[in-house]
Protein backbone atom coordinates (compact mmCIF):
# COMPACT_ATOMS: atom_id res chain seq x y z
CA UNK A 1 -1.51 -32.28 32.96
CA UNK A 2 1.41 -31.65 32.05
CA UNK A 3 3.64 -31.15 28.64
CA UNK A 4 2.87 -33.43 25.54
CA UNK A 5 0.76 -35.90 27.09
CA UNK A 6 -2.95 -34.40 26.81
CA UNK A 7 -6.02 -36.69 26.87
CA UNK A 8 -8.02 -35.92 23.65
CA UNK A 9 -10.73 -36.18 21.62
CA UNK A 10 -12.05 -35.40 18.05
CA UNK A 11 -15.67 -34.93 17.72
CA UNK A 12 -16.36 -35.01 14.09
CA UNK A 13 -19.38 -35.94 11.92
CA UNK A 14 -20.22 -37.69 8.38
CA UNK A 15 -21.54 -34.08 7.00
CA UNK A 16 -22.12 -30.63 8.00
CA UNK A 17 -25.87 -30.29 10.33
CA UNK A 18 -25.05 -33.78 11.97
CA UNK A 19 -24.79 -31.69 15.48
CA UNK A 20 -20.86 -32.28 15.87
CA UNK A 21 -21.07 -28.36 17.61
CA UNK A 22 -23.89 -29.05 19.74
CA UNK A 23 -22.63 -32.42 20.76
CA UNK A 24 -19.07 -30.93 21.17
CA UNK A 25 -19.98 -28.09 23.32
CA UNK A 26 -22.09 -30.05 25.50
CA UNK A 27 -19.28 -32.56 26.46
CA UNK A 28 -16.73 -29.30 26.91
CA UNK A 29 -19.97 -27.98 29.37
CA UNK A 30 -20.14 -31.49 30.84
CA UNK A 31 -16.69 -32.41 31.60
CA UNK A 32 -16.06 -28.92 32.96
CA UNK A 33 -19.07 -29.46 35.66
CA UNK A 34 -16.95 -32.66 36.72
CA UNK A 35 -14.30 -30.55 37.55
CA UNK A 36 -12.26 -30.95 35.06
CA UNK A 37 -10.22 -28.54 32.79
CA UNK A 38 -11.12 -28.51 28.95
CA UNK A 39 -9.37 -26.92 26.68
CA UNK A 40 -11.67 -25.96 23.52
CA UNK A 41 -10.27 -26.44 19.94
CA UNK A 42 -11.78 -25.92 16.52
CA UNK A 43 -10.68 -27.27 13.28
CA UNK A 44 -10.54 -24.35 10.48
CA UNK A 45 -11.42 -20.93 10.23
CA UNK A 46 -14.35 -21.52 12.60
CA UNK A 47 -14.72 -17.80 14.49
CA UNK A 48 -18.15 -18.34 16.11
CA UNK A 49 -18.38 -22.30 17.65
CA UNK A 50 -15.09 -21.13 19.71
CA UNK A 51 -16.99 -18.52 21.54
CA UNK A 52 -19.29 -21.16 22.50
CA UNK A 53 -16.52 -23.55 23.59
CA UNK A 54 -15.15 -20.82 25.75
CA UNK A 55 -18.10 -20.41 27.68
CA UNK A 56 -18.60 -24.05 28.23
CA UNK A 57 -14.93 -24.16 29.19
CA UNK A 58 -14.17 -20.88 30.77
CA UNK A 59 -10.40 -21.09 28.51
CA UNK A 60 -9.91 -19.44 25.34
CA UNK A 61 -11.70 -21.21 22.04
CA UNK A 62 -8.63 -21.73 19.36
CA UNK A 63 -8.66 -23.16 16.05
CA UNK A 64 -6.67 -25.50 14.57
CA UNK A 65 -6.35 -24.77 10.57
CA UNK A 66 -3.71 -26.60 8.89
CA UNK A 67 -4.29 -24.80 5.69
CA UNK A 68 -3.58 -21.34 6.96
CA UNK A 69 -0.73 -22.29 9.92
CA UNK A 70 0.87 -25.35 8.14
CA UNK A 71 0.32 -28.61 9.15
CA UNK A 72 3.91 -28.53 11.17
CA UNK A 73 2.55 -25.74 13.56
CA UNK A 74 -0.59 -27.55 14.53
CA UNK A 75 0.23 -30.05 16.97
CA UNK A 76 2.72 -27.57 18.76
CA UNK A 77 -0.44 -25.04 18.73
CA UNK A 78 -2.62 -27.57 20.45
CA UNK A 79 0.01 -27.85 22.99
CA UNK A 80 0.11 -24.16 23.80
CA UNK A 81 -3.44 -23.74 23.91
CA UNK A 82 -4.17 -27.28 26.11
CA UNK A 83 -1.37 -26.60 28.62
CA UNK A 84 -2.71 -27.64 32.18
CA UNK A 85 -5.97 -28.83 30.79
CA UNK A 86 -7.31 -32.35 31.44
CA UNK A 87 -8.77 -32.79 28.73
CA UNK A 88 -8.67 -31.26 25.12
CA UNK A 89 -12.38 -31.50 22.92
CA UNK A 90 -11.50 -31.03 19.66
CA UNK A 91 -14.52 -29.96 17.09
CA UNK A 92 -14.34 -30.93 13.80
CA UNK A 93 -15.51 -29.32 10.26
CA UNK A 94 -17.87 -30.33 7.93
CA UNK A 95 -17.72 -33.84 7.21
CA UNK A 96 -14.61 -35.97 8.66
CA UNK A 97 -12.74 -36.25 5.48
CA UNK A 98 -13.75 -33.30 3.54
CA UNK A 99 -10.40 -30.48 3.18
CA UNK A 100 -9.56 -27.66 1.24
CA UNK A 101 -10.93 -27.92 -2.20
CA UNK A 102 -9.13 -29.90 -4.82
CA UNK A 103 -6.04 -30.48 -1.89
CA UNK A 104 -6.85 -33.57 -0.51
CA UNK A 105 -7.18 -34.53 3.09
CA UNK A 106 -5.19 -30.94 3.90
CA UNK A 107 -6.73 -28.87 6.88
CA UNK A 108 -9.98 -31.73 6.91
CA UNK A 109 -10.91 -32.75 10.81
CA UNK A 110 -8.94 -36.66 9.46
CA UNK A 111 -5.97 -34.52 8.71
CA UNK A 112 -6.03 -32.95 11.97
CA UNK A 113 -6.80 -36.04 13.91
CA UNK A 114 -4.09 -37.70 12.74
CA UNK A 115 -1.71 -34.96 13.48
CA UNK A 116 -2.54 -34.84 16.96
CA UNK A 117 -2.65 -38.83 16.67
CA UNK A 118 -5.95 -38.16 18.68
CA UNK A 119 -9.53 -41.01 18.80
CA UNK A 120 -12.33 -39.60 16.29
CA UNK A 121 -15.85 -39.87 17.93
CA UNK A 122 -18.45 -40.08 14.83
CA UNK A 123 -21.57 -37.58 15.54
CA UNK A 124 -24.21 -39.55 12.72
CA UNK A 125 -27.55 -37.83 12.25
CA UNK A 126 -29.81 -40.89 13.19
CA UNK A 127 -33.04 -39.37 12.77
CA UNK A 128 -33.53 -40.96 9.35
CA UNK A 129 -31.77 -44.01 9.65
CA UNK A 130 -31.84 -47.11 11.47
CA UNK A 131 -29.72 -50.33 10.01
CA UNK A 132 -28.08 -48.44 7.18
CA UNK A 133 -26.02 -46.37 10.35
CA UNK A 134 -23.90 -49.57 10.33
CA UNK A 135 -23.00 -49.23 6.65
CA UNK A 136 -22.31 -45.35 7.06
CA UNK A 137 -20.09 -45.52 10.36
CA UNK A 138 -18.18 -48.90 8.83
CA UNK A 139 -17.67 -47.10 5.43
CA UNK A 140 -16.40 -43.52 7.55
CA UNK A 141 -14.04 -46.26 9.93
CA UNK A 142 -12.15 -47.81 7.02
CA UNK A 143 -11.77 -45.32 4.45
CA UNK A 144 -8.34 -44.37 5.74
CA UNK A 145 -6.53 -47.06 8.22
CA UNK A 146 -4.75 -43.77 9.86
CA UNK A 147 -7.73 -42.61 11.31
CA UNK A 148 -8.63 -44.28 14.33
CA UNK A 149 -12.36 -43.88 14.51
CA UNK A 150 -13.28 -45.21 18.03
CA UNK A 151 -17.12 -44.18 18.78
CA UNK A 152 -20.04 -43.44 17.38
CA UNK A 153 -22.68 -40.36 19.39
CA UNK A 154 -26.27 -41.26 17.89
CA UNK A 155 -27.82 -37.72 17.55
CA UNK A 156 -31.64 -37.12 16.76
CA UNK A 157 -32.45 -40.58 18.25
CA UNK A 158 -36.34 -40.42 17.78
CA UNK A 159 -37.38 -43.36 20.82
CA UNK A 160 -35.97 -46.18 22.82
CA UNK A 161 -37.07 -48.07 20.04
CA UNK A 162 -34.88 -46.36 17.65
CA UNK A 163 -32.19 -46.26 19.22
CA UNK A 164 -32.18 -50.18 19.81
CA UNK A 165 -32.68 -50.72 16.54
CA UNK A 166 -29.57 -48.30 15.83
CA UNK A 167 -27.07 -50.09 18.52
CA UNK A 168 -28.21 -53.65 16.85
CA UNK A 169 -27.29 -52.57 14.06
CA UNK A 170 -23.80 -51.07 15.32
CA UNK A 171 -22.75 -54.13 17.56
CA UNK A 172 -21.01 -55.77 14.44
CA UNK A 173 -19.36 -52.96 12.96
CA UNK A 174 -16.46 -52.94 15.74
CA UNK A 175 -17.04 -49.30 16.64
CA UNK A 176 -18.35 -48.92 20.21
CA UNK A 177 -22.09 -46.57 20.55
CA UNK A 178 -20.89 -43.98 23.36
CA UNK A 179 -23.85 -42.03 23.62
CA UNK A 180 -27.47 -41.87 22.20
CA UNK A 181 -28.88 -37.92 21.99
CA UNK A 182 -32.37 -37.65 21.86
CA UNK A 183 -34.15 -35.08 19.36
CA UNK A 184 -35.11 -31.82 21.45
CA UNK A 185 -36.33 -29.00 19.40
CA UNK A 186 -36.79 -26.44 22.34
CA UNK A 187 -33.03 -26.19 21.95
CA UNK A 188 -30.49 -25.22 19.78
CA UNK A 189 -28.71 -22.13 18.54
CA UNK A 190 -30.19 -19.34 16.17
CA UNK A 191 -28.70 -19.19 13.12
CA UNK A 192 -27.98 -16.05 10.16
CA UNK A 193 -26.35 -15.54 6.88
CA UNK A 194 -22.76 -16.59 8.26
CA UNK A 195 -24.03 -19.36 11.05
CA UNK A 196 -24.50 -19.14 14.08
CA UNK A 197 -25.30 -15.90 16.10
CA UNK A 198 -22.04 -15.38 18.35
CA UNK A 199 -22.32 -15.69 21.97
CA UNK A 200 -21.23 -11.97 22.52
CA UNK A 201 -24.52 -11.27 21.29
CA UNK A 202 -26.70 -13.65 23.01
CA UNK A 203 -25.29 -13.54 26.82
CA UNK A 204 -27.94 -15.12 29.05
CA UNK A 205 -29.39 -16.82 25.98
CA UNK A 206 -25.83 -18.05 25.09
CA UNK A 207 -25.83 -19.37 28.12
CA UNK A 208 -28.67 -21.05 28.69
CA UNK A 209 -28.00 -23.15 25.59
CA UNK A 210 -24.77 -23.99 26.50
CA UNK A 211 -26.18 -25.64 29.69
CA UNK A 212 -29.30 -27.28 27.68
CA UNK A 213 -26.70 -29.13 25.24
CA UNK A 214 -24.44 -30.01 28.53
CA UNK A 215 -27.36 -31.72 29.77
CA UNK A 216 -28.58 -33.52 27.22
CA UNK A 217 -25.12 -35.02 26.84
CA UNK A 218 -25.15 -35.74 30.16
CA UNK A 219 -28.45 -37.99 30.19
CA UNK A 220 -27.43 -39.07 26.91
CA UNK A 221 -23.40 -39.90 26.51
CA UNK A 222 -21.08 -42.34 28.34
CA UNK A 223 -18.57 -39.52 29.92
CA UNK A 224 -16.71 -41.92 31.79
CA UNK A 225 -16.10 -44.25 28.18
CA UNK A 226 -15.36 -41.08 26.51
CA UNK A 227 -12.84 -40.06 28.88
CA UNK A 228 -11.10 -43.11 28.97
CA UNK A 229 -11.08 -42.99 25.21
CA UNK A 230 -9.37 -39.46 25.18
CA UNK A 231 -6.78 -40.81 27.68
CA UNK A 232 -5.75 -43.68 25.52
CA UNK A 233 -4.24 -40.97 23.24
CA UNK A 234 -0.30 -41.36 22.93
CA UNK A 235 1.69 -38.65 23.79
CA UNK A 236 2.93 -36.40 21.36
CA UNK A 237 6.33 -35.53 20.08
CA UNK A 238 6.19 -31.70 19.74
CA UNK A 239 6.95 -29.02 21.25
CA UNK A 240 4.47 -26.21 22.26
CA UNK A 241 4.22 -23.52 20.15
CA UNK A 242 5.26 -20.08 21.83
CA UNK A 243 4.20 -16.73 20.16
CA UNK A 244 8.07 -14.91 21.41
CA UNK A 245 10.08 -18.12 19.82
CA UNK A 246 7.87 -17.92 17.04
CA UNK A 247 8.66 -14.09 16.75
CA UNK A 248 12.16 -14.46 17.43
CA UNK A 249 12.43 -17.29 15.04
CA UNK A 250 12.51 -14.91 11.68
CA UNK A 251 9.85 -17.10 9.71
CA UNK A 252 9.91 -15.99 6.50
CA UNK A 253 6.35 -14.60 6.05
CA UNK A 254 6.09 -10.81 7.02
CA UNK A 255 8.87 -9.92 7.90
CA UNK A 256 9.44 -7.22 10.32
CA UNK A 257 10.72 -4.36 8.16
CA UNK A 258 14.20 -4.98 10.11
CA UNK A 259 12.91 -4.64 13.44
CA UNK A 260 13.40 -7.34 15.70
CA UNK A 261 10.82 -8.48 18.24
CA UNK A 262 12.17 -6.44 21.97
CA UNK A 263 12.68 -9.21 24.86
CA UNK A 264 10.40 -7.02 27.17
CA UNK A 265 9.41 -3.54 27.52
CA UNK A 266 8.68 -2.01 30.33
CA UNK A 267 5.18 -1.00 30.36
CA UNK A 268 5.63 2.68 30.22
CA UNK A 269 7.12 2.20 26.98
CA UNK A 270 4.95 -0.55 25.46
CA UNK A 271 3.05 0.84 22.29
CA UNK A 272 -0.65 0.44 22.78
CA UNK A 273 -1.99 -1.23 20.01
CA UNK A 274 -6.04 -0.95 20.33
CA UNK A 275 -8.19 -4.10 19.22
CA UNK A 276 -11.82 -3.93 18.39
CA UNK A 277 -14.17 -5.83 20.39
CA UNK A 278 -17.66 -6.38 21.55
CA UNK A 279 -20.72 -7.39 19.79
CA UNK A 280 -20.05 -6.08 16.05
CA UNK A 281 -16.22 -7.62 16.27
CA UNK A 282 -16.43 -11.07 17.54
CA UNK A 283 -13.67 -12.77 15.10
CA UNK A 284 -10.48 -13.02 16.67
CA UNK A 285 -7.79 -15.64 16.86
CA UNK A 286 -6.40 -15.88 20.56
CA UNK A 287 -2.98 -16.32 19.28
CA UNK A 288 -2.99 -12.44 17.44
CA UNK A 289 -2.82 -10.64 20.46
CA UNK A 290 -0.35 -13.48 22.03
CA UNK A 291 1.80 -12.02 19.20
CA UNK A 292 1.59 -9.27 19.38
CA UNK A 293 1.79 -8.82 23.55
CA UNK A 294 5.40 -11.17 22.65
CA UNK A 295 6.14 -8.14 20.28
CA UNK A 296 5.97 -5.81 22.89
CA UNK A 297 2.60 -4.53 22.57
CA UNK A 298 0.08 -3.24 25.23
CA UNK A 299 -3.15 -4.36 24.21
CA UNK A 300 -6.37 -2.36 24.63
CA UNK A 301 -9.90 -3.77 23.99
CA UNK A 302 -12.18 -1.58 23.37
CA UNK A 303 -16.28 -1.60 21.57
CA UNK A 304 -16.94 0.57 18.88
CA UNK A 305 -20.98 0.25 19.67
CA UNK A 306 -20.06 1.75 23.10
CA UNK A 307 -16.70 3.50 23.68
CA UNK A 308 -17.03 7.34 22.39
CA UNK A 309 -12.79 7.39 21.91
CA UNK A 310 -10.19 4.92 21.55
CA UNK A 311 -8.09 3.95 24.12
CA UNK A 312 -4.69 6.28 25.60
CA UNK A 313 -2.29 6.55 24.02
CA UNK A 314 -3.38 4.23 20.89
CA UNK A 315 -0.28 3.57 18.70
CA UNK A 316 -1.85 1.53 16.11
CA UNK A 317 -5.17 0.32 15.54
CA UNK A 318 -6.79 -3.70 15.08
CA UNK A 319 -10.34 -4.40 13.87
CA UNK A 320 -11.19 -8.09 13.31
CA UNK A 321 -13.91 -9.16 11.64
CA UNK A 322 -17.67 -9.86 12.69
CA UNK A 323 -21.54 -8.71 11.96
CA UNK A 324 -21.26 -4.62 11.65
CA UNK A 325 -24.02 -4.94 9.07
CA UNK A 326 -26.31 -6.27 11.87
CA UNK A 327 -25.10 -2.71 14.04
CA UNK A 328 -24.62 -0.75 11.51
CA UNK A 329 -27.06 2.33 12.63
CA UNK A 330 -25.26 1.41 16.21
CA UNK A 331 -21.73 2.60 14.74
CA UNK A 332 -23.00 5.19 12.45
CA UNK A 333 -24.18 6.94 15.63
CA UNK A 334 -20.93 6.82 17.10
CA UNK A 335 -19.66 9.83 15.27
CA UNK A 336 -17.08 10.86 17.92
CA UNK A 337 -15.48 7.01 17.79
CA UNK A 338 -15.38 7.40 13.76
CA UNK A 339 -13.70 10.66 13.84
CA UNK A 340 -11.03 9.85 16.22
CA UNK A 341 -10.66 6.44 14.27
CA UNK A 342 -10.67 8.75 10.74
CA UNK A 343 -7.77 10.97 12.97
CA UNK A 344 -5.72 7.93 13.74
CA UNK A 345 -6.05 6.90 10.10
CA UNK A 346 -4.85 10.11 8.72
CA UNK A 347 -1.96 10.65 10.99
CA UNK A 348 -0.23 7.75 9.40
CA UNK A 349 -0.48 4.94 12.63
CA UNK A 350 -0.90 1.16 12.05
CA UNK A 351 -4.41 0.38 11.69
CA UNK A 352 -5.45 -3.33 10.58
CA UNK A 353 -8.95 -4.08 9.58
CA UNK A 354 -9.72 -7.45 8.02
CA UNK A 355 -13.86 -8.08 6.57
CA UNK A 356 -16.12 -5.99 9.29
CA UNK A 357 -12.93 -3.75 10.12
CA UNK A 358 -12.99 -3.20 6.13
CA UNK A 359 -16.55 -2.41 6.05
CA UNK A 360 -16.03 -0.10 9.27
CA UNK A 361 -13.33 1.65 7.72
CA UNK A 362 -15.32 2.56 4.27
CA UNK A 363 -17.39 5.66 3.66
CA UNK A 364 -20.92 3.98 3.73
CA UNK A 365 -22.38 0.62 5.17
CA UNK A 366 -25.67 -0.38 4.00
CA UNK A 367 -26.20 3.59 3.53
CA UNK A 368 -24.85 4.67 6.94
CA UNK A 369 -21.93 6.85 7.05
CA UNK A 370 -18.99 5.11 8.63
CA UNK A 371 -15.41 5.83 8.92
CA UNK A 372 -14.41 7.28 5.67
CA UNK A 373 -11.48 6.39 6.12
CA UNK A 374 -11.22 4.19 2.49
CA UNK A 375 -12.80 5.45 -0.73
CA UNK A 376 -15.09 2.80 -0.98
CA UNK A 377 -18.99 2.25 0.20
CA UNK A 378 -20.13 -1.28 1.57
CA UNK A 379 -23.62 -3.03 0.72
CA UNK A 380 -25.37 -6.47 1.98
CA UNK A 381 -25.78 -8.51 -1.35
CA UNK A 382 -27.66 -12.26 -1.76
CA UNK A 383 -23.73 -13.86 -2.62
CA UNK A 384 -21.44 -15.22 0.01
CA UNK A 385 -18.02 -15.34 -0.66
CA UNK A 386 -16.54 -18.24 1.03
CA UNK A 387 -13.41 -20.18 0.44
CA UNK A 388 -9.01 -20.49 1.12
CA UNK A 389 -7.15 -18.22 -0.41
CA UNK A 390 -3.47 -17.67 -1.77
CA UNK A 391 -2.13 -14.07 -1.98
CA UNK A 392 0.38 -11.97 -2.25
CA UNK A 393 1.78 -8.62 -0.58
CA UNK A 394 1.69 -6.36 -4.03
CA UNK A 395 3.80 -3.25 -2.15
CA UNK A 396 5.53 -3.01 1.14
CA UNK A 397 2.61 -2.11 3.74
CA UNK A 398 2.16 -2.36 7.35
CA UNK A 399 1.83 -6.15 8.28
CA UNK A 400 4.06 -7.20 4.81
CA UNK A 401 7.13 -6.81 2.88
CA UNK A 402 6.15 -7.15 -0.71
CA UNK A 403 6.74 -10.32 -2.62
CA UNK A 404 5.00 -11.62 1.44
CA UNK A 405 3.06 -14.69 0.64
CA UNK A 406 0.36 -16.32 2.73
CA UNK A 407 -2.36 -18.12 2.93
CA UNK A 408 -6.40 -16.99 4.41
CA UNK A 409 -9.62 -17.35 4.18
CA UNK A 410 -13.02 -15.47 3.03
CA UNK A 411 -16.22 -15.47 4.67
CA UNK A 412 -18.80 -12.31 4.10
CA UNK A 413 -21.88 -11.39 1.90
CA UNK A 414 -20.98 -8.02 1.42
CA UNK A 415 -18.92 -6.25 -0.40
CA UNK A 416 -17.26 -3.07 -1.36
CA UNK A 417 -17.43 -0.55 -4.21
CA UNK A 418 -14.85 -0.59 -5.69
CA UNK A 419 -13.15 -3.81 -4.68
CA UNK A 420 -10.14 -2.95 -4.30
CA UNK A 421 -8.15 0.26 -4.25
CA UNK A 422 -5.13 2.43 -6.40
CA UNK A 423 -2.89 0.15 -4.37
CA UNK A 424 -4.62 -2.65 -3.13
CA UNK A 425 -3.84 -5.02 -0.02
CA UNK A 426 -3.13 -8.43 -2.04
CA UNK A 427 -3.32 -10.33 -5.23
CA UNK A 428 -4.64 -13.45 -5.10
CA UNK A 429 -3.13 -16.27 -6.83
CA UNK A 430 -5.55 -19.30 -5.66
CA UNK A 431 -8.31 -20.41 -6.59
CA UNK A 432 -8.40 -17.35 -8.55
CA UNK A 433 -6.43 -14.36 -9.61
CA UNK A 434 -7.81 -11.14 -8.77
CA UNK A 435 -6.57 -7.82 -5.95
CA UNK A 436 -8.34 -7.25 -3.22
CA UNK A 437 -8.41 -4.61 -0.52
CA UNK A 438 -7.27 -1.25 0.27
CA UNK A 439 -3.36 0.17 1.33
CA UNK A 440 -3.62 4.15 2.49
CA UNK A 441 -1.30 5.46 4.15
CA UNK A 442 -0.20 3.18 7.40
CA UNK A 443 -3.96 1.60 6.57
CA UNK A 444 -4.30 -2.29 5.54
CA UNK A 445 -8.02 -3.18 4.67
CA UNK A 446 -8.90 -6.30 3.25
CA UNK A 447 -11.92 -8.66 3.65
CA UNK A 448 -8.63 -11.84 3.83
CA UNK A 449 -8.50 -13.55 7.22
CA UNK A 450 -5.02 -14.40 7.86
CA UNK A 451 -3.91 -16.60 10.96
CA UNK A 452 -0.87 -14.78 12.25
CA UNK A 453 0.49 -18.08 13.61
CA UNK A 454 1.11 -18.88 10.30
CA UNK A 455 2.39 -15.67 9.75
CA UNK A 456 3.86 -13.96 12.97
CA UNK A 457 6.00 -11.79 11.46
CA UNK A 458 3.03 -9.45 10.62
CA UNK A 459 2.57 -9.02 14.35
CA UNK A 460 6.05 -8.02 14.41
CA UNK A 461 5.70 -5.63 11.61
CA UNK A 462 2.16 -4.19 13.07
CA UNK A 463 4.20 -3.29 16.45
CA UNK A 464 7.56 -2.37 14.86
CA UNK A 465 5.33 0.21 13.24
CA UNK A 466 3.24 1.25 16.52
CA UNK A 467 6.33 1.70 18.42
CA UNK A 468 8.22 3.92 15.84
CA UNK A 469 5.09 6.28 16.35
């Protein structure tokens, strides 16, 4: 398929634990088996469920987060990312309507629905419920006239007799029952304090769940009605986003410190700009290293459980975020890794480390000597710290100009001591006013997710800064 006309679907739910992931990885698993090409989406800050949805798909999970990009960029994102799919399964968050606190519908799976003008298939959690599942799906179907909600997947159905009773009860409400999922307890996905356990941890396990929630969709949902549901989706009037347009566009956030984007390096000459990977640094946004490849970057993956020293010729350094407090003996051991890191640090070269790359960089995790390359020591505690944020770029730094405002996201149950540093990496202005995070040298460490599609000129910055060595 190609351009703006992508069949689609939004698999959302009433409330968070209805099984909209395990329902929405199973149909990406499913329709992939037929042979077709799915391209997996997420709505929100969502870094684990689009691990899973890449390997159901075998294409690159993204999210779709109109809080963080803008609602303007998400439509031409979904374009980028399903370009020559067949199909694009869009997972929802939480329940359909709910958004960023106190902001209305923004970044909620209706808001993103109707931006891509794309059906809404209700997961309900039927396993309590018979007759009052026509009152909940008819109440979910009208609330707002703009969202076209267009089937109903019964989860949890109990028996055959349960789920007649439930499709009785759903003939008059006007919303078609595409599928009926039965309650299987042997599977499902192991959970932890942030969700669930990444697939880069799990492999064969990973795996084998993917294919156990394939096939109970499979015996379970009407593929063919679905798919003729996603393909009644009108086309849409954007244009794809592209991470060198975006670049070369000069959006205001970031800046580049007056470096423009090149138009194409030759490799020899391409700063290397290494990126954390592997078990303990699972949370990445596909579009980063877009940008920063459009910016003129060689990009080198490497895993600081395993690799002993960073990649030639590193120019500047990315660590994402992830579970180092579940590893955190792991990367102590790794002395020769945290020296060379602590070397990189000191001579003065990009390095980026949002949440887990904070915690890497500190002295101390959990007691076991890290980086050192921030005055600070990181601890598990019993609070998570979840929520969108508003900041601002206090000082000019490596991704930002100051006065650089933008908009991210927390997610972690540690934290630091101190909080923040002499000159920290942001003040936030929303919900709260507070400063968070750590500048040092050419170091940025902050536990603040940021989407760089919302804010590409970082990228520019972050490679501006590589390649002036």
């Amino acid at each position: 398929m190609v351009g703006t006309d992508i069949p689609r679907l939004v698999i959302a739910a009433p409330a968070s634990g209805s099984g909209k992931t395990t329902v929405a990885t199973g149909l990406m698993r499913a329709f992939a088996d037929a042979g077709l090409a799915v391209s997996p989406h997420k709505v929100g800050p969502d870094y684990i469920d689009p691990g899973y949805h890449a390997l159901a798909t075998g294409r690159p999970g993204r999210n779709l987060d109109a809080y963080m990009c803008g609602p303007e960029r998400i439509a031409p994102l979904f374009l980028h990312g399903a370009a020559g799919a067949d199909l694009a399964v869009v997972e929802g968050v939480m329940g359909l309507y709910d958004g960023a606190s106190g902001q209305g519908e923004l970044a909620s799976t209706a808001h993103v629905a109707k931006l891509l003008k794309a059906p809404v298939v209700l997961v309900v959690d039927a396993s309590s419920q018979s007759r009052s599942v026509a009152a909940l799906v008819h109440g979910f179907a009208s609330w707002d006239p703009e969202v076209r909600v267009a089937g109903v997947i019964l989860n949890k159905v109990g028996s055959d007799r349960h789920e007649a009773l439930l499709r009785e009860a759903l003939t008059e409400s006007g919303v078609p029952v595409l599928g009926a999922v039965r309650r299987a307890e042997h599977v499902h996905t192991p959970s932890r304090h942030l969700g669930l356990v990444p697939v880069a941890e799990r492999s064969t396990e990973a795996v084998d769940a993917v294919a156990a929630q394939a096939a109970r969709v499979r015996e379970g949902c009407d593929l063919e009605g679905l798919l003729a549901l996603a393909r009644s989706a009108p086309p849409l009037a954007n244009e794809p986003w592209d991470p060198a347009t975006t670049l070369w566009a000069g959006v205001p956030q970031g800046g580049t410190g007056g470096h423009k984007p090149p138009t194409g390096p030759h490799p020899e000459n391409a700063p290397v700009v290494a990126v954390a990977a592997g078990p303990a640094f699972t949370f990445s946004y596909t579009e980063h290293t877009e940008l920063l490849r459009a910016a003129g970057a060689e990009i080198a993956a490497f895993d600081p459980l395993r690799d002993e020293s960073l990649p030639d010729r590193t120019a500047a350094l990315v660590i994402g975020g992830g579970f180092p407090e579940i590893y955190a003996p792991e990367l102590s051991a790794n002395e020769l890794l945290r020296k060379q890191v602590a070397a990189l640090a000191a001579s003065g070269a990009p390095v980026v480390a949002e949440c887990a790359g904070l915690l890497y960089l500190s002295r101390s995790l959990d007691g076991k000597p890290m980086c050192g390359v921030l005055p600070a020591d990181a601890r598990m505690s019993g609070r998570l710290t979840l929520g969108y944020r508003e900041a601002v770029a206090i000082s000019d730094n490596v991704l930002a100009q100051a006065g650089t405002r933008v908009r991210g996201h927390e997610f972690h149950r540690t934290v630091t001591e101190p909080a923040a540093g002499e000159a920290p990496a942001w003040g936030f202005t929303h919900p709260e006013r507070r400063t968070e995070g750590f500048l040092r040298g050419g170091v940025h460490a902050s536990y603040l997710h940021v989407h760089w599609a919302g804010a590409p000129g970082m990228a520019a910055r972050l490679v501006a800064g590589a390649a002036r060595g």
